[in-house]
Protein backbone atom coordinates (compact mmCIF):
# COMPACT_ATOMS: atom_id res chain seq x y z
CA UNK A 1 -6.73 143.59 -10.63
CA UNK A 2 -9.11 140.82 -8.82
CA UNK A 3 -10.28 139.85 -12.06
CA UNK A 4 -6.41 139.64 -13.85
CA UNK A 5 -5.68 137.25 -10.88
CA UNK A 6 -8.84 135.28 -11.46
CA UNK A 7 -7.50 135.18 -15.04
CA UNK A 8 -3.93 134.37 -14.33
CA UNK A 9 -5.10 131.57 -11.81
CA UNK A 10 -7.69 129.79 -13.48
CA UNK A 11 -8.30 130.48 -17.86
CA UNK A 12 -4.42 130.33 -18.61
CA UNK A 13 -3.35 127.52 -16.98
CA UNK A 14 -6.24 125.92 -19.54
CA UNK A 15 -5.40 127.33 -22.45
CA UNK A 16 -2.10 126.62 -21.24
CA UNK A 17 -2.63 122.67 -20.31
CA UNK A 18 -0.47 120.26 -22.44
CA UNK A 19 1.11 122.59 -24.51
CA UNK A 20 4.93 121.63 -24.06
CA UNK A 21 4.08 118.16 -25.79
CA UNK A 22 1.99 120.10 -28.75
CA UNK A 23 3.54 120.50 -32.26
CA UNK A 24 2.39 124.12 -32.95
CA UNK A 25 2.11 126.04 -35.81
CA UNK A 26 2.64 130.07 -36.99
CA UNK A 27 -1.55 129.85 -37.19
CA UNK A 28 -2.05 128.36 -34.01
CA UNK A 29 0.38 130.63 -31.87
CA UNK A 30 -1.54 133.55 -33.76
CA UNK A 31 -5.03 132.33 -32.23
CA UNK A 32 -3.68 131.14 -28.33
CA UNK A 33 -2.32 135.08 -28.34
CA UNK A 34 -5.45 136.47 -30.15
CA UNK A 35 -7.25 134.61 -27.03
CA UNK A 36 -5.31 135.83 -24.27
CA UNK A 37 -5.10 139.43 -25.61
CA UNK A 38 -8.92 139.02 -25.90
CA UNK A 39 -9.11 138.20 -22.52
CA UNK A 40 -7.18 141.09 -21.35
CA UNK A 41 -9.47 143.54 -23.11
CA UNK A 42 -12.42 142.39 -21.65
CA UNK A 43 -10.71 141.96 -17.96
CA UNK A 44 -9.76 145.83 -18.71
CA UNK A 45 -12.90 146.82 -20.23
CA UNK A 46 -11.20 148.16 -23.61
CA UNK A 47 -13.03 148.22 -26.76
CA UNK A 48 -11.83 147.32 -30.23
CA UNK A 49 -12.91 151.09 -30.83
CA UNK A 50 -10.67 152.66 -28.34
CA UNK A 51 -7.85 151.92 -30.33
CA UNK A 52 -5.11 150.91 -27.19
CA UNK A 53 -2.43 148.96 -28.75
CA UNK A 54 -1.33 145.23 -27.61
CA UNK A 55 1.66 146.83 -25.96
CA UNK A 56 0.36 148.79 -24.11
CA UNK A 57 -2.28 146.39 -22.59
CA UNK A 58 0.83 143.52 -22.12
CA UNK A 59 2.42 146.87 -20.05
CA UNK A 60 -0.69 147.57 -17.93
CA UNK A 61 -1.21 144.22 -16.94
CA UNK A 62 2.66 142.56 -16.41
CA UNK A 63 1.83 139.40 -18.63
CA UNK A 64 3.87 137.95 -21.05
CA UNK A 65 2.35 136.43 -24.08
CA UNK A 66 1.07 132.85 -23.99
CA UNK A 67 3.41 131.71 -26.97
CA UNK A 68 6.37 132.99 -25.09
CA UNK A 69 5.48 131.07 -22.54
CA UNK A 70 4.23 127.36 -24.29
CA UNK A 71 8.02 128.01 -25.89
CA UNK A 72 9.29 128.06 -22.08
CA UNK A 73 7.38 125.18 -20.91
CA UNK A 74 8.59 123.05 -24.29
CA UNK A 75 11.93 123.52 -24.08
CA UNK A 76 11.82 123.02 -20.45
CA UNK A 77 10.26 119.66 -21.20
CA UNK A 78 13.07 118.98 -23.42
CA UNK A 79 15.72 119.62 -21.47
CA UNK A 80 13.95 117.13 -18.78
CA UNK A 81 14.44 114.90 -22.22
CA UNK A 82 18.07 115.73 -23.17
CA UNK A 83 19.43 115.37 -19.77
CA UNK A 84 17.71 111.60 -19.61
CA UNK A 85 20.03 108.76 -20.23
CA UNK A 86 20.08 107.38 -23.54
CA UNK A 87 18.91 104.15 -23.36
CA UNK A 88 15.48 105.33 -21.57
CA UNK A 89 12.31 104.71 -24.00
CA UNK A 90 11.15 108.37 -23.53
CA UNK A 91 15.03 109.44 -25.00
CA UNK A 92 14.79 107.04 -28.04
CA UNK A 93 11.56 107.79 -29.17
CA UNK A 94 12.92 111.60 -29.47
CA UNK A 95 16.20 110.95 -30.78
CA UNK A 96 16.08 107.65 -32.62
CA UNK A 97 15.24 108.29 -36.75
CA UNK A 98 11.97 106.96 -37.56
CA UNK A 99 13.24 103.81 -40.25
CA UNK A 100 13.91 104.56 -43.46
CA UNK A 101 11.00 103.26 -45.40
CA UNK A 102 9.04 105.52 -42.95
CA UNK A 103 6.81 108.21 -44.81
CA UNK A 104 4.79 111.08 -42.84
CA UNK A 105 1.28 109.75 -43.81
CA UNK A 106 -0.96 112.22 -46.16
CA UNK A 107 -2.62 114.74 -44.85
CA UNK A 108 -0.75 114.76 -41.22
CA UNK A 109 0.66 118.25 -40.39
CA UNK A 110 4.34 118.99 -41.69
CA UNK A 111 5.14 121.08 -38.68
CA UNK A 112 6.10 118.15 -35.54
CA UNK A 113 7.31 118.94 -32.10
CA UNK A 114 11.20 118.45 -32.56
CA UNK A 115 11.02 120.53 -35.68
CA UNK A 116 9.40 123.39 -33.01
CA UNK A 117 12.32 122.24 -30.98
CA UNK A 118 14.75 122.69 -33.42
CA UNK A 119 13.32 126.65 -33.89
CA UNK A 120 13.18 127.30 -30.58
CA UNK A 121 16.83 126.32 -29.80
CA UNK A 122 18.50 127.61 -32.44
CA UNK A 123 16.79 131.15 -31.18
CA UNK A 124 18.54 130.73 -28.13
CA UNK A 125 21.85 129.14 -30.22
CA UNK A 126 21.97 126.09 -28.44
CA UNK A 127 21.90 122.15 -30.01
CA UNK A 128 19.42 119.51 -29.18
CA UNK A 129 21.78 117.20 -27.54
CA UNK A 130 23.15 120.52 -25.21
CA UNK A 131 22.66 117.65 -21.92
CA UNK A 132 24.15 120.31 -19.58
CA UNK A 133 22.45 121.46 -16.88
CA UNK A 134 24.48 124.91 -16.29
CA UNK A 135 23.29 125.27 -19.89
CA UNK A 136 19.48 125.54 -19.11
CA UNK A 137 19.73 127.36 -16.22
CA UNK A 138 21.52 130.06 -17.46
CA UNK A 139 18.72 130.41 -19.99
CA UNK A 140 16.09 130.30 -17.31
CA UNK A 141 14.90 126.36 -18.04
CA UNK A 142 16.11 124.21 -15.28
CA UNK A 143 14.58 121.18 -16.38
CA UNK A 144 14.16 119.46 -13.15
């Protein structure tokens, strides 16, 4: 288990660095799990031959996936943002509409962080302006 702790301590934190401010999509939560669960089969010495499945690896080893937990560390960013008072520039440039004439240039992704906002809170039925702190921490995200 030296090498799980080695793991825990110093690859996830950088595969893990920055992602509560990253707009991410279905393909790239697909490839940061396909990466960790890589990394657990090598730290366990499994093959792709011995067919063990994902489960049952996530069970041996006690570690939540790493989408699970860049979906924590987002929308305990944002509730750092929805608590903020209003007039703060942080708090407008989340809120505030862009202007109307404003068009998403071509060729930028569709998928943006509030939208992965939006998805993650209505999993968890809550609104983005929930500014309650009781709120988060009864969901686990204190926000502080």
């Amino acid at each position: 288990m030296t090498k799980l702790h080695l793991y825990t301590v110093f690859i996830r934190p950088i595969i893990l660095y920055g992602s509560e401010c990253r707009a991410i999509n279905k393909v790239d939560i697909q490839r940061i799990d396909a990466v960790d669960q890589w990394c657990l089969r090598r730290i366990l010495d499994i093959c792709w031959h011995d067919f063990v499945r994902n489960a049952d690896i996530r069970r041996t080893t006690n570690q939540p996936p790493l989408s699970s937990i860049t979906v924590s560390r987002r929308l305990t960013f944002f509730g750092r943002l929805a608590r903020m008072d209003e007039n703060v520039d942080a708090s407008q440039a989340i809120f505030k509409p862009p202007p109307e004439i404003w068009r998403q240039p071509p060729g930028w992704p569709r998928t943006t962080w509030m939208k992965n906002i939006h998805d993650d809170l209505s999993l968890l039925d809550l609104g983005a302006r929930d500014k309650s702190l009781e709120i988060w921490r009864k969901i686990g995200l204190f926000g502080d």
